[in-house]
C-alpha atoms as a PDB file:
ATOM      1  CA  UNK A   1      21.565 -34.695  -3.846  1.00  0.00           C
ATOM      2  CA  UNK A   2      20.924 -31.979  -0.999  1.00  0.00           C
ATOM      3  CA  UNK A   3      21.782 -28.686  -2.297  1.00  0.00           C
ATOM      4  CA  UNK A   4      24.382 -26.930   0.456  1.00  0.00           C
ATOM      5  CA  UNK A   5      23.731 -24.285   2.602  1.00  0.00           C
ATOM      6  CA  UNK A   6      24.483 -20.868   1.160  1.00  0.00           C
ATOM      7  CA  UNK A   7      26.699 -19.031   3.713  1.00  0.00           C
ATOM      8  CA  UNK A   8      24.914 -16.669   6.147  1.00  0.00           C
ATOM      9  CA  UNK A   9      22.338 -19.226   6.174  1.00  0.00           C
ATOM     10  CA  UNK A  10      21.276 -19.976   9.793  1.00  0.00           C
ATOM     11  CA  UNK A  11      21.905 -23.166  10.706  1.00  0.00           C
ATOM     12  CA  UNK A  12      19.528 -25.807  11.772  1.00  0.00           C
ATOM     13  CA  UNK A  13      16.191 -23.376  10.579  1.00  0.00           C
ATOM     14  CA  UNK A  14      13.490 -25.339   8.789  1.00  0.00           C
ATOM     15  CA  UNK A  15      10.781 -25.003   6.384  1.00  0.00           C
ATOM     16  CA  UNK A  16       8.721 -25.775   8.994  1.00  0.00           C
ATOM     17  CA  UNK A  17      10.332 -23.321  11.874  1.00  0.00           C
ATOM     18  CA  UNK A  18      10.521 -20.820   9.515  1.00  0.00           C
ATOM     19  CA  UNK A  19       6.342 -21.058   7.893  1.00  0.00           C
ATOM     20  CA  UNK A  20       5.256 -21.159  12.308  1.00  0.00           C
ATOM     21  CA  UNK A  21       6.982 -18.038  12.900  1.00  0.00           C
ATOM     22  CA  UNK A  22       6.104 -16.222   9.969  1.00  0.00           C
ATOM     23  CA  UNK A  23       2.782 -16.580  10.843  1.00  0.00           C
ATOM     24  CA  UNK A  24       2.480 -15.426  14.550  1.00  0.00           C
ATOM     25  CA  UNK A  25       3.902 -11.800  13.085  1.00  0.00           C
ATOM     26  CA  UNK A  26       2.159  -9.034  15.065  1.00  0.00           C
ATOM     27  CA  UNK A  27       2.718  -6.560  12.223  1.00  0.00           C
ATOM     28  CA  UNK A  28      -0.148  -7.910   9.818  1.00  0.00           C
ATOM     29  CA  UNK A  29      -3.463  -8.045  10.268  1.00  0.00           C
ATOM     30  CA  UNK A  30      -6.169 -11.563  10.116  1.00  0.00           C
ATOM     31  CA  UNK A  31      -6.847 -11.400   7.190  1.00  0.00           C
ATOM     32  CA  UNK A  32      -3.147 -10.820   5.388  1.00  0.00           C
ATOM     33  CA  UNK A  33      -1.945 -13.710   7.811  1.00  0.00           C
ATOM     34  CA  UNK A  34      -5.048 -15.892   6.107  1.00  0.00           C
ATOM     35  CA  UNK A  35      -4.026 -15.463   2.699  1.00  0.00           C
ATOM     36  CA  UNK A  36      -0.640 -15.479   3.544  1.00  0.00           C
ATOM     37  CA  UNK A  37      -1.098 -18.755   5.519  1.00  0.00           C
ATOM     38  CA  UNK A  38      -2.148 -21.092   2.408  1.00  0.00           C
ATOM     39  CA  UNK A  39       0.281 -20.588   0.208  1.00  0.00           C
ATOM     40  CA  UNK A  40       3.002 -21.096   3.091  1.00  0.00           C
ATOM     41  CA  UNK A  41       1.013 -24.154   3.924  1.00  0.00           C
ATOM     42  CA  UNK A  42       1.090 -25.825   0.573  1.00  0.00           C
ATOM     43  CA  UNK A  43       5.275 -25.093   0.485  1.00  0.00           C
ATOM     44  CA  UNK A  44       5.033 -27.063   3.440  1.00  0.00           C
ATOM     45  CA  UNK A  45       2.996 -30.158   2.162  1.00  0.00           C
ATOM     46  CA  UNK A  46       5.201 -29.845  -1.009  1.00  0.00           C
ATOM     47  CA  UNK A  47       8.748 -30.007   0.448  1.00  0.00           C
ATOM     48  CA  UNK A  48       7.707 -31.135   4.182  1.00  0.00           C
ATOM     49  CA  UNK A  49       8.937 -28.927   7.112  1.00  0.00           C
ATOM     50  CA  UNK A  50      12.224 -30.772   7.604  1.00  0.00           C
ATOM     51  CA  UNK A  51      13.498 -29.489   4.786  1.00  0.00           C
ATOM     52  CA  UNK A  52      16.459 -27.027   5.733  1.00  0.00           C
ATOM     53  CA  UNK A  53      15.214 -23.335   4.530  1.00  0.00           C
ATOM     54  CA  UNK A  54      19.124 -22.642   3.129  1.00  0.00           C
ATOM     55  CA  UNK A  55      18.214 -25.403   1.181  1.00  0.00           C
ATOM     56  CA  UNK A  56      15.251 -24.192  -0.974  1.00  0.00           C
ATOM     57  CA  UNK A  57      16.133 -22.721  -4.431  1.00  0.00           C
ATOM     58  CA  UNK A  58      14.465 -21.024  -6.961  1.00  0.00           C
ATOM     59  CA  UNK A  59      14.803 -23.464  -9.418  1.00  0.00           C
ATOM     60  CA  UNK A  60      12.820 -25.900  -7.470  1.00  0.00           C
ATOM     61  CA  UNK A  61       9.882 -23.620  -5.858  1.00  0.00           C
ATOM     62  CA  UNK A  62       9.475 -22.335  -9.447  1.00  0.00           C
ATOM     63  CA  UNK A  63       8.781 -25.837 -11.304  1.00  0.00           C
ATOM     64  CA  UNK A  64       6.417 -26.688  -8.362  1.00  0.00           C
ATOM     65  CA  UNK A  65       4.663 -23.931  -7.980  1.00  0.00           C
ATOM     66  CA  UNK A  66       4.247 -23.598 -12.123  1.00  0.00           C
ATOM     67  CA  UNK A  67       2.518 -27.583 -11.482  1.00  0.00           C
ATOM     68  CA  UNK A  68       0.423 -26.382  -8.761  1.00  0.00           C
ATOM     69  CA  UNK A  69      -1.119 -23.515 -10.040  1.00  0.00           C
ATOM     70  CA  UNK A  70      -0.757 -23.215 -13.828  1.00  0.00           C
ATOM     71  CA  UNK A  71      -5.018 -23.515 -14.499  1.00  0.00           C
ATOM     72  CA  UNK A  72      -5.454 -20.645 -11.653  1.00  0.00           C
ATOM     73  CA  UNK A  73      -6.427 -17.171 -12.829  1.00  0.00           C
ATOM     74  CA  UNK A  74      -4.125 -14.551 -12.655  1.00  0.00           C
ATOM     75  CA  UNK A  75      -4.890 -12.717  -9.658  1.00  0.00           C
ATOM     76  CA  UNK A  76      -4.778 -15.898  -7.711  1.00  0.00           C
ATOM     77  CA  UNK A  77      -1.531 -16.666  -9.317  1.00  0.00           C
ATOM     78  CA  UNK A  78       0.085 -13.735  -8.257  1.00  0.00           C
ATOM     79  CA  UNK A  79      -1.737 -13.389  -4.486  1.00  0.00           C
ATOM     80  CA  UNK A  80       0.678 -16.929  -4.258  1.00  0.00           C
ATOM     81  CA  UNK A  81       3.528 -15.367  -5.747  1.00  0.00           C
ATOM     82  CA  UNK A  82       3.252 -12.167  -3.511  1.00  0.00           C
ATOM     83  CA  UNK A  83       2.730 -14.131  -0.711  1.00  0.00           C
ATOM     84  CA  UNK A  84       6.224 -16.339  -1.237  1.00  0.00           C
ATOM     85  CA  UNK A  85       8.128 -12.785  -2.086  1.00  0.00           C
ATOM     86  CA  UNK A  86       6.876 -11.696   1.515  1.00  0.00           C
ATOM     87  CA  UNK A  87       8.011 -14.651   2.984  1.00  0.00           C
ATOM     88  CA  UNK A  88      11.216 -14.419   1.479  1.00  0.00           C
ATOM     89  CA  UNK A  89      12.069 -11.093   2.156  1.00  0.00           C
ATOM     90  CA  UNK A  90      10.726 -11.411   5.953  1.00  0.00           C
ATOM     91  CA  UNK A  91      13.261 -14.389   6.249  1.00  0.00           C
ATOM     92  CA  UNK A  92      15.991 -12.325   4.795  1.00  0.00           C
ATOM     93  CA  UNK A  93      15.769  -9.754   7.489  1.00  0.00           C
ATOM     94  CA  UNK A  94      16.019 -12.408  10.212  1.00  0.00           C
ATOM     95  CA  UNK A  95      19.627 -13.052   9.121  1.00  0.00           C
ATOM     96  CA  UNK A  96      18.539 -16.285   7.366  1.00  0.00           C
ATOM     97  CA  UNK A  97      19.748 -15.592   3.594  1.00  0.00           C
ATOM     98  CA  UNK A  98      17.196 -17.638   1.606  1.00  0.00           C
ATOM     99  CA  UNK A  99      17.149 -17.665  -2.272  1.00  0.00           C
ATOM    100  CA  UNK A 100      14.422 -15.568  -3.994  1.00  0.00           C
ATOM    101  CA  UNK A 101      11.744 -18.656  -4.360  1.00  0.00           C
ATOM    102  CA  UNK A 102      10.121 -16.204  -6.990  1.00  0.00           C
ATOM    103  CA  UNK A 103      12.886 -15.528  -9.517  1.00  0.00           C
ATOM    104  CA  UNK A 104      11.447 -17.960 -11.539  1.00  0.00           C
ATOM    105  CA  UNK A 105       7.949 -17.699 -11.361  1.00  0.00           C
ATOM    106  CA  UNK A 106       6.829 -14.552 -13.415  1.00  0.00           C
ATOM    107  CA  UNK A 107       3.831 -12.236 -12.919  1.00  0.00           C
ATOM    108  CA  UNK A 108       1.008 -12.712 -14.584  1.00  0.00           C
ATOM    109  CA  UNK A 109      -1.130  -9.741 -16.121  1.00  0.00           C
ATOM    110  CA  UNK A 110      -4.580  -9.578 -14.714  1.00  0.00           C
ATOM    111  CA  UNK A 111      -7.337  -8.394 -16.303  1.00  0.00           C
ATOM    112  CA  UNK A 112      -8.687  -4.980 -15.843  1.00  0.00           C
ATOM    113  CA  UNK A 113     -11.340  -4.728 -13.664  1.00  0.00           C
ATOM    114  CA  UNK A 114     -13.521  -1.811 -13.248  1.00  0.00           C
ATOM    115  CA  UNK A 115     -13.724  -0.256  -9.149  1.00  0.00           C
ATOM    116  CA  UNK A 116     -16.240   0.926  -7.831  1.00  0.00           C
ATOM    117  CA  UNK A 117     -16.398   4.570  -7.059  1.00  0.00           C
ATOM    118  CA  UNK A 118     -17.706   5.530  -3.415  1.00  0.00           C
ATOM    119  CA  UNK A 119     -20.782   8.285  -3.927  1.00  0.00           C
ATOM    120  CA  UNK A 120     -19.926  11.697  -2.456  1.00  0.00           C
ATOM    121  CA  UNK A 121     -23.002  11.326   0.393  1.00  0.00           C
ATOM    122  CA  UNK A 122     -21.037   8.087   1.792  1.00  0.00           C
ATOM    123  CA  UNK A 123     -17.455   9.693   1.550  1.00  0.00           C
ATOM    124  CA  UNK A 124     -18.892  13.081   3.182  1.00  0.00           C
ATOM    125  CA  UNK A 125     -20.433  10.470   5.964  1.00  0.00           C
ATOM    126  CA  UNK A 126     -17.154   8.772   6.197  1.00  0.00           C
ATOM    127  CA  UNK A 127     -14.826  11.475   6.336  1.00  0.00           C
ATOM    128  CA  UNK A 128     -17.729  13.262   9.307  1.00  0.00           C
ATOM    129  CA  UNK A 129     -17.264  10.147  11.173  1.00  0.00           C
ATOM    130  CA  UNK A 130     -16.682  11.408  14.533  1.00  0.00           C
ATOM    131  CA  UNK A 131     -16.034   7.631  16.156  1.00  0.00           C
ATOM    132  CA  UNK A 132     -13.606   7.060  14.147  1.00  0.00           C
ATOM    133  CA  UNK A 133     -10.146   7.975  15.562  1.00  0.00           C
ATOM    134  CA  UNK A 134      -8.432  10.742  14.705  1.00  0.00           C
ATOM    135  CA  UNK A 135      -5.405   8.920  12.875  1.00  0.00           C
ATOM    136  CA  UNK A 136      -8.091   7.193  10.704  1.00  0.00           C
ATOM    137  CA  UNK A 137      -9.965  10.190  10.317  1.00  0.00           C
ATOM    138  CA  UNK A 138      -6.965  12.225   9.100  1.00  0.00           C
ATOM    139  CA  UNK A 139      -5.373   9.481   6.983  1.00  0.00           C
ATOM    140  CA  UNK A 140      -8.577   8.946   4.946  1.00  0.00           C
ATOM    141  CA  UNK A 141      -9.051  12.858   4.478  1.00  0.00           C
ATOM    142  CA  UNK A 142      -5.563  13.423   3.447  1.00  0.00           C
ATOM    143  CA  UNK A 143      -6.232   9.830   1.049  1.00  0.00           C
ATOM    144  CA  UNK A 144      -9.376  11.414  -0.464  1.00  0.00           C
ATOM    145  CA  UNK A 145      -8.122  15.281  -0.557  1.00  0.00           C
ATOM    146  CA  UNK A 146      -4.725  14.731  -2.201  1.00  0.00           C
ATOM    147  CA  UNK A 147      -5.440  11.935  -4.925  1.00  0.00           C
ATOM    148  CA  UNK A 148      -2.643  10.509  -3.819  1.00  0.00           C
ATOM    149  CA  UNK A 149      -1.522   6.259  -3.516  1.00  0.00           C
ATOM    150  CA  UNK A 150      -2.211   4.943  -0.536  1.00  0.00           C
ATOM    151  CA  UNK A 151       2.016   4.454   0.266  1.00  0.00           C
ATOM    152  CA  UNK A 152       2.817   7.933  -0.778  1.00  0.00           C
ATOM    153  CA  UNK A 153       0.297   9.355   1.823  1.00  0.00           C
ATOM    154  CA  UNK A 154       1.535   6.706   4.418  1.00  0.00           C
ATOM    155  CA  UNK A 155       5.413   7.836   3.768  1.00  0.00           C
ATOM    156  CA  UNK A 156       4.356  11.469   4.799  1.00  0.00           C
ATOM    157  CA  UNK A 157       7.014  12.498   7.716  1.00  0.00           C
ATOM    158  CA  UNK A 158       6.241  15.324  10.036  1.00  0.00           C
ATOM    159  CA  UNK A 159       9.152  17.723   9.094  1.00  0.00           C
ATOM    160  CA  UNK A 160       7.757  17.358   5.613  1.00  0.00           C
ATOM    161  CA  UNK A 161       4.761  18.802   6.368  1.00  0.00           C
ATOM    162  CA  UNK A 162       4.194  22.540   5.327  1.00  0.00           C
ATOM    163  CA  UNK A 163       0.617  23.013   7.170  1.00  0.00           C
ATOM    164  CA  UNK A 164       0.721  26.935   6.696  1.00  0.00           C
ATOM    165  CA  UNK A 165       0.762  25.711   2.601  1.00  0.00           C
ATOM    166  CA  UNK A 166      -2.257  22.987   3.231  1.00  0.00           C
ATOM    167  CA  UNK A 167       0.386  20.071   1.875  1.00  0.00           C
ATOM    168  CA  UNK A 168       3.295  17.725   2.399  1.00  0.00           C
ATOM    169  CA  UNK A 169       6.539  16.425   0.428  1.00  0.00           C
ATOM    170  CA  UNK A 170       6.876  13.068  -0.109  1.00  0.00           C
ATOM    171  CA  UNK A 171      10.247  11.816  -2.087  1.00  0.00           C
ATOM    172  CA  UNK A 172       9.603   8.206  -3.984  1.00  0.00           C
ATOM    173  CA  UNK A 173      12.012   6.260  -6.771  1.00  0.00           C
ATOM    174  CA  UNK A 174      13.928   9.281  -6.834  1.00  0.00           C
ATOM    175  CA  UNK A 175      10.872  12.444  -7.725  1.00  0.00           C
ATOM    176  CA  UNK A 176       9.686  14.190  -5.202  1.00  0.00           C
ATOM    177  CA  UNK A 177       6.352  15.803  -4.981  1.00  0.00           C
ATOM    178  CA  UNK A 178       3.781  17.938  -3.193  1.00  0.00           C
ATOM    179  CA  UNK A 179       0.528  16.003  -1.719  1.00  0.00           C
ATOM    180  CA  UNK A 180      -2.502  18.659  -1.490  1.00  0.00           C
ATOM    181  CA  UNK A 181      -5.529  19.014   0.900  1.00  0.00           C
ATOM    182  CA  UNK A 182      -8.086  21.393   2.542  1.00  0.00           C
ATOM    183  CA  UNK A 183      -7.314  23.552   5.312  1.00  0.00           C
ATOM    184  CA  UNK A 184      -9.605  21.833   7.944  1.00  0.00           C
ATOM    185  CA  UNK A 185      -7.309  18.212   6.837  1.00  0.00           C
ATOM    186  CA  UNK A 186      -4.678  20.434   8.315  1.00  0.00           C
ATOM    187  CA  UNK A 187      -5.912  21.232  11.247  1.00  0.00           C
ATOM    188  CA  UNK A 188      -6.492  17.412  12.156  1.00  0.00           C
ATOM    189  CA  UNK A 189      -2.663  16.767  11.175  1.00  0.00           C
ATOM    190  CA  UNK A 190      -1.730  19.480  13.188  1.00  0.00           C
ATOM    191  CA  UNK A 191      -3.354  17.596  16.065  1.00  0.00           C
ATOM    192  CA  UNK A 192      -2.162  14.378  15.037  1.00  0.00           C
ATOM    193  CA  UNK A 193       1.228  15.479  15.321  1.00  0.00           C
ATOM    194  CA  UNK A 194       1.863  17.488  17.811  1.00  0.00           C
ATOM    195  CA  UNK A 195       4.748  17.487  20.263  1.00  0.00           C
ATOM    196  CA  UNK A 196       6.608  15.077  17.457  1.00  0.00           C
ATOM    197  CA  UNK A 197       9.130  17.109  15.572  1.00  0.00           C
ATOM    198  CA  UNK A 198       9.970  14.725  13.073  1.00  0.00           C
ATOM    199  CA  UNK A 199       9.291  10.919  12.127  1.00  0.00           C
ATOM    200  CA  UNK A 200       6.295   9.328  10.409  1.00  0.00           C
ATOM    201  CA  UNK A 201       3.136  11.319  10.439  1.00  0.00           C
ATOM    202  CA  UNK A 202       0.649   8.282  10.743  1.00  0.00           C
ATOM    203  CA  UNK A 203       1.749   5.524  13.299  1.00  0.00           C
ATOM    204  CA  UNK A 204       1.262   2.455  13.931  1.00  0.00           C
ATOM    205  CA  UNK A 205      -0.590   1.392  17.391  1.00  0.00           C
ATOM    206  CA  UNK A 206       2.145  -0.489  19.204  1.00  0.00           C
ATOM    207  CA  UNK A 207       6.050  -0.036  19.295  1.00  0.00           C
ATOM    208  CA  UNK A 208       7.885  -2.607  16.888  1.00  0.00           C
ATOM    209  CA  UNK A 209       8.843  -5.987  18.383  1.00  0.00           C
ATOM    210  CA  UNK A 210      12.814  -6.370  18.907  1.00  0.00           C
ATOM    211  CA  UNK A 211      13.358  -8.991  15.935  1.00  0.00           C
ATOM    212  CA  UNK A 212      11.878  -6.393  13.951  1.00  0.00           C
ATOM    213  CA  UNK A 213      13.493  -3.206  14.200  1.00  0.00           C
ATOM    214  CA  UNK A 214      12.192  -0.349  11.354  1.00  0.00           C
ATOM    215  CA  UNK A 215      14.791   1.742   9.672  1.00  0.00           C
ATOM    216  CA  UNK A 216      16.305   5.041  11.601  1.00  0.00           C
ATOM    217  CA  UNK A 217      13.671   6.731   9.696  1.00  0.00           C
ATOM    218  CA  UNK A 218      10.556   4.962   9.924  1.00  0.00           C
ATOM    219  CA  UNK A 219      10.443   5.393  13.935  1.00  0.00           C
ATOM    220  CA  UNK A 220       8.973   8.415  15.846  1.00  0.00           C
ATOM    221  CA  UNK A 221      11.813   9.332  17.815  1.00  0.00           C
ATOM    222  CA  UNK A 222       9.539  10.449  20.679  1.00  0.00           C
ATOM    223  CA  UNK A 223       6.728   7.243  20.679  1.00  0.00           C
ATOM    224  CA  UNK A 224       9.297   5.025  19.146  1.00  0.00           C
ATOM    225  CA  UNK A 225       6.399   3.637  17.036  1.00  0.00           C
ATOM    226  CA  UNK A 226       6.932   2.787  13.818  1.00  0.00           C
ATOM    227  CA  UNK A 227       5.191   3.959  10.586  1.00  0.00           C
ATOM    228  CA  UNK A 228       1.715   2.585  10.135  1.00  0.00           C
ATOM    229  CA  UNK A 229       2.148  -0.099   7.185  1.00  0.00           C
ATOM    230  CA  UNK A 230      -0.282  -0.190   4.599  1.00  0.00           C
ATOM    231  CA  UNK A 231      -1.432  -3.884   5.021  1.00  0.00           C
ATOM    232  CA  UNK A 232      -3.167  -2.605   8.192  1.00  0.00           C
ATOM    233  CA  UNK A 233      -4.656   1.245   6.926  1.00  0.00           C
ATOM    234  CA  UNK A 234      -6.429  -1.188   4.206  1.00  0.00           C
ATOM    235  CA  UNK A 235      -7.847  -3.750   6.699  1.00  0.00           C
ATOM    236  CA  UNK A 236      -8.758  -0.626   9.217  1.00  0.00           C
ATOM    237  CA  UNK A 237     -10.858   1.364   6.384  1.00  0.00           C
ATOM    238  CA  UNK A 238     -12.480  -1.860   5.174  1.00  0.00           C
ATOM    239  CA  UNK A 239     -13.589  -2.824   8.036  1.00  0.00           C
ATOM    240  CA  UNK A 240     -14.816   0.680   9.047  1.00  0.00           C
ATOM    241  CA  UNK A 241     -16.768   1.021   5.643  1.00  0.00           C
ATOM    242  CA  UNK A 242     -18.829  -2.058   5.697  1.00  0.00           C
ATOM    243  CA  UNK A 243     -21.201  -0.342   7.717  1.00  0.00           C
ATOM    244  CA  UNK A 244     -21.691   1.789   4.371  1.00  0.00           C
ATOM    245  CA  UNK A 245     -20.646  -0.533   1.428  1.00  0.00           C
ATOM    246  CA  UNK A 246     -24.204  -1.471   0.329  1.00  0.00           C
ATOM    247  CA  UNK A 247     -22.580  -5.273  -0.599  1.00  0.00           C
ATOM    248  CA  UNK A 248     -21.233  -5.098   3.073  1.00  0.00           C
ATOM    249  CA  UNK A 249     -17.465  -5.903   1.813  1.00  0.00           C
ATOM    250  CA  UNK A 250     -16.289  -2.534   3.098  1.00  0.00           C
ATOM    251  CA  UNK A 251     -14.361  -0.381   0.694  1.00  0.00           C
ATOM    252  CA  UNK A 252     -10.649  -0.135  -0.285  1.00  0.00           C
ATOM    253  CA  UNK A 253      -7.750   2.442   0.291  1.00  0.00           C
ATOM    254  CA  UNK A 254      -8.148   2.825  -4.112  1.00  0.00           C
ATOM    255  CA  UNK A 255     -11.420   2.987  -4.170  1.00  0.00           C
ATOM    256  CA  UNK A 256     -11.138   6.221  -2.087  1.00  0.00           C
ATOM    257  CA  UNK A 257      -8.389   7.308  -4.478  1.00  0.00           C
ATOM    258  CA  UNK A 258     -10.347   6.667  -7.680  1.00  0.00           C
ATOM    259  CA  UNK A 259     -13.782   8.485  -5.874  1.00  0.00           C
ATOM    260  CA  UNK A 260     -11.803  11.412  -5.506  1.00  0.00           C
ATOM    261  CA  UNK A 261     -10.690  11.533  -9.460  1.00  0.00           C
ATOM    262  CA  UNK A 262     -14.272  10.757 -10.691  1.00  0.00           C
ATOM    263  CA  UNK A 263     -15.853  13.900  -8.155  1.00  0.00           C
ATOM    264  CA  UNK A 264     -13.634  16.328  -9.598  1.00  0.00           C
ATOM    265  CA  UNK A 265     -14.311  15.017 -12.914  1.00  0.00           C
ATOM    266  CA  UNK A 266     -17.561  15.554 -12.723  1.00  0.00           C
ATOM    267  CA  UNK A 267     -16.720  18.986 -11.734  1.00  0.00           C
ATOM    268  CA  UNK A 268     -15.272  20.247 -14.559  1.00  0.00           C
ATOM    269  CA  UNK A 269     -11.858  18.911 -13.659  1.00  0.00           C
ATOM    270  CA  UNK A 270      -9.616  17.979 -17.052  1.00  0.00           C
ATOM    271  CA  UNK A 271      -7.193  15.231 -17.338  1.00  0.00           C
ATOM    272  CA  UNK A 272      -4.228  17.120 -17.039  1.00  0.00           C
ATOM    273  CA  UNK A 273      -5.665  18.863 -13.793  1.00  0.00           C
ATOM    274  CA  UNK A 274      -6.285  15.478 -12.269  1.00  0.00           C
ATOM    275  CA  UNK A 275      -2.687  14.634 -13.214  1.00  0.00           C
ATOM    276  CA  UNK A 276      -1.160  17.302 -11.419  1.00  0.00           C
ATOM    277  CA  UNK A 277      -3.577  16.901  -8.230  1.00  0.00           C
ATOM    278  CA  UNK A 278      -2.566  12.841  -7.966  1.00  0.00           C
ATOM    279  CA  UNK A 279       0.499  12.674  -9.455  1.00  0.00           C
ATOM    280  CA  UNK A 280      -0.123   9.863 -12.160  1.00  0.00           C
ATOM    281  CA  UNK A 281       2.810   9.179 -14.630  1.00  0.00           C
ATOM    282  CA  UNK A 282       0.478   9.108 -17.590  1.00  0.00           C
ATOM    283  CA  UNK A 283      -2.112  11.562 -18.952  1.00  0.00           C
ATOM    284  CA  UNK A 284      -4.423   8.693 -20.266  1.00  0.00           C
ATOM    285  CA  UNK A 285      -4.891   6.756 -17.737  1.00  0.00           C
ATOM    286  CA  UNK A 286      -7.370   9.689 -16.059  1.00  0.00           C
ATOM    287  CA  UNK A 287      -9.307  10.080 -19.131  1.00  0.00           C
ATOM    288  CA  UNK A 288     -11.854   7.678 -18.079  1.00  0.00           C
ATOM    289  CA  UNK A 289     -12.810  10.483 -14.929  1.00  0.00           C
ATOM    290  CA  UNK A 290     -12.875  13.218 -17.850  1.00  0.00           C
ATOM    291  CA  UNK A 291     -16.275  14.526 -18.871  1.00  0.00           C
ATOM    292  CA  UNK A 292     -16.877  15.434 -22.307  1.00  0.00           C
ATOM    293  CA  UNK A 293     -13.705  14.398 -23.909  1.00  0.00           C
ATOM    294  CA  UNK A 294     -10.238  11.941 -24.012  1.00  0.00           C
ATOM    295  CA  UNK A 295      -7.216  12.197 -22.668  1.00  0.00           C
ATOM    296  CA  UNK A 296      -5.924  13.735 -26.093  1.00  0.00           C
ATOM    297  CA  UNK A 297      -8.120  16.254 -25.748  1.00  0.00           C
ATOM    298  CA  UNK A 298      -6.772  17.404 -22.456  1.00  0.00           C
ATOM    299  CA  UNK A 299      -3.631  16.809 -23.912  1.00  0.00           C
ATOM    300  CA  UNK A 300      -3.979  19.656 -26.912  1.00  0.00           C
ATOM    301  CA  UNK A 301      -3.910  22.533 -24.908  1.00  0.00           C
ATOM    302  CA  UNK A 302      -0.891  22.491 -22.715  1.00  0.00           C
ATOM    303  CA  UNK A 303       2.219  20.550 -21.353  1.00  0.00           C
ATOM    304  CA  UNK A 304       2.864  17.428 -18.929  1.00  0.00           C
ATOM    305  CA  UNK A 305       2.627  18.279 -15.601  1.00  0.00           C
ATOM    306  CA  UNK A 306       6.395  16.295 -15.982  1.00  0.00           C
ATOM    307  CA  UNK A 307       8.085  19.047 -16.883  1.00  0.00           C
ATOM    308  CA  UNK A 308       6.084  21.670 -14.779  1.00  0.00           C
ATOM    309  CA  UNK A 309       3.325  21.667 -11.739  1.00  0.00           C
ATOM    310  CA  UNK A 310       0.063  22.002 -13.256  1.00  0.00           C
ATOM    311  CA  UNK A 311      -2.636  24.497 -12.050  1.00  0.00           C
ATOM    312  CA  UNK A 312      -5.676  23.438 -11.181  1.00  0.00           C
ATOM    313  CA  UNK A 313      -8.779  25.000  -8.947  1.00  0.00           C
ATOM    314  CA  UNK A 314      -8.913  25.261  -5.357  1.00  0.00           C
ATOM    315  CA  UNK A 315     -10.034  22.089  -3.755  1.00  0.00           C
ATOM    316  CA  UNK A 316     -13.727  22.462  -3.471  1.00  0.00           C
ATOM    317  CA  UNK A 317     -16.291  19.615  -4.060  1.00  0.00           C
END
């Protein structure tokens, strides 16, 4: 028995319709359309493309998917998994009203994995990298400066900037926090964006397409770009850094997060210092960048930077 269309559903889309124009988006890069592309292919070969999309459930994408991929490791696992929550929520904002084809397929924990950390000679060349344009070269700075997650740095609006203070807010779940970097970082953001009074600080290359309209907020009013999406500042820095990754991969947005921790770690820096410089929830998890001691130790001689900002050194190094 065919399952009935949930209202909103639009009527007459496909499986098929649906998987083709999911994947001519211009709003993700080759490689994220790629990966993105076999595991919309295989819910195609598993449920054809005549298949009405208001008629997929969770129930069945779950038990098929569990059949399909139960001996794959856990990172591949949940690269599938991410890729059918994107789909989902892509054909949710198109007015379509599908199920959740996830809510039965849980994440799987993936073994930790050790990344590598960038040596200060290749970030210095990096960051110096006068081809490079000057979003990139500002966006990587404030990346490496701050500490910061890649999406915190990329939700950075211009009326949150305090450039006379060398930092930004940036609000997220609810806390709200200042993102720190060197004076000459703020000279390239005050270039970035000037003439723009408010809006995103980093934008993407191209105004949005019509059937995909940002929030109020995520639009320069003045461009009437939208804000640059991580999927593409990741492919953009890896593919500027293979030039310099000595496996010729090219580097990641975390790697340049991480490199920052383990510099100032080797500079003296202590756990909670590193805590209140990139804003990590949890002590411990920075006491592998600590010299000379654990995260308990850093611990002993003063409070959370939950409760309070911590102090730390000037950033130097």
């Amino acid at each position: 028995m065919t399952p009935r269309a949930r209202p909103g559903a639009a009527a007459g889309v496909t499986l098929g319709e649906a998987v083709a124009a999911f994947l001519v988006r211009r709003d993700l890069d080759g490689d994220t359309i790629r990966s993105y592309a076999q595991t919309v292919h295989w819910l195609r070969r598993e449920f054809g493309d005549d298949v009405p999309l208001s008629a997929m459930t969770a129930e069945r994408v779950g038990a098929v998917f569990a059949a399909a991929w139960e001996g794959a490791a856990a990172r591949t696992w949940n690269r599938h998994r991410s890729a059918l929550r994107s789909f989902t929520a892509w054909a949710e904002r198109r007015g379509w009203d599908p199920a959740d084809l996830t809510a039965r397929i849980e994440r799987r924990p993936e073994p930790h994995t050790r990344i590598r950390v960038i040596d200060r000679r290749t970030v210095e060349a990096l960051l110096e990298h006068d081809d490079a344009p000057l979003r990139e070269r500002t966006l990587w700075r404030v990346l490496y400066e701050s500490a910061a997650g890649a999406e915190r740095v990329l939700s950075l609006d211009v009326q949150d900037l305090d450039l006379a203070g060398d930092r930004g807010r940036v609000t997220r779940d609810g806390g709200e926090r200042w993102l720190h970097w060197r004076p000459g970082t703020t000279h390239r953001l005050a270039e970035l964006v000037e003439g723009r009074p408010r809006g995103p600080v980093f934008l993407a290359d191209r105004r949005p397409a019509p059937a995909r309209v940002p929030a109020a907020g995520d639009v320069c009013p003045v461009t009437g770009r939208g804000r640059l999406s991580y999927q593409r500042a990741a492919f953009l820095f890896r593919r500027a850094t293979r030039r310099l990754d000595p496996a010729g991969r090219g580097f990641t947005l975390h790697q340049l997060r991480r490199s920052r921790l383990a510099h100032l770690g080797e500079d003296g820096w202590t756990a909670e210092m590193l805590m209140g410089l990139s804003g990590h929830d949890n002590v411990r998890s920075l006491a592998a960048y600590v010299r000379g001691g654990t995260a308990g130790d850093a611990l002993g001689g003063g409070e959370p930077s939950g409760g309070r900002a911590a102090t730390y050194p000037p950033l130097t190094g």
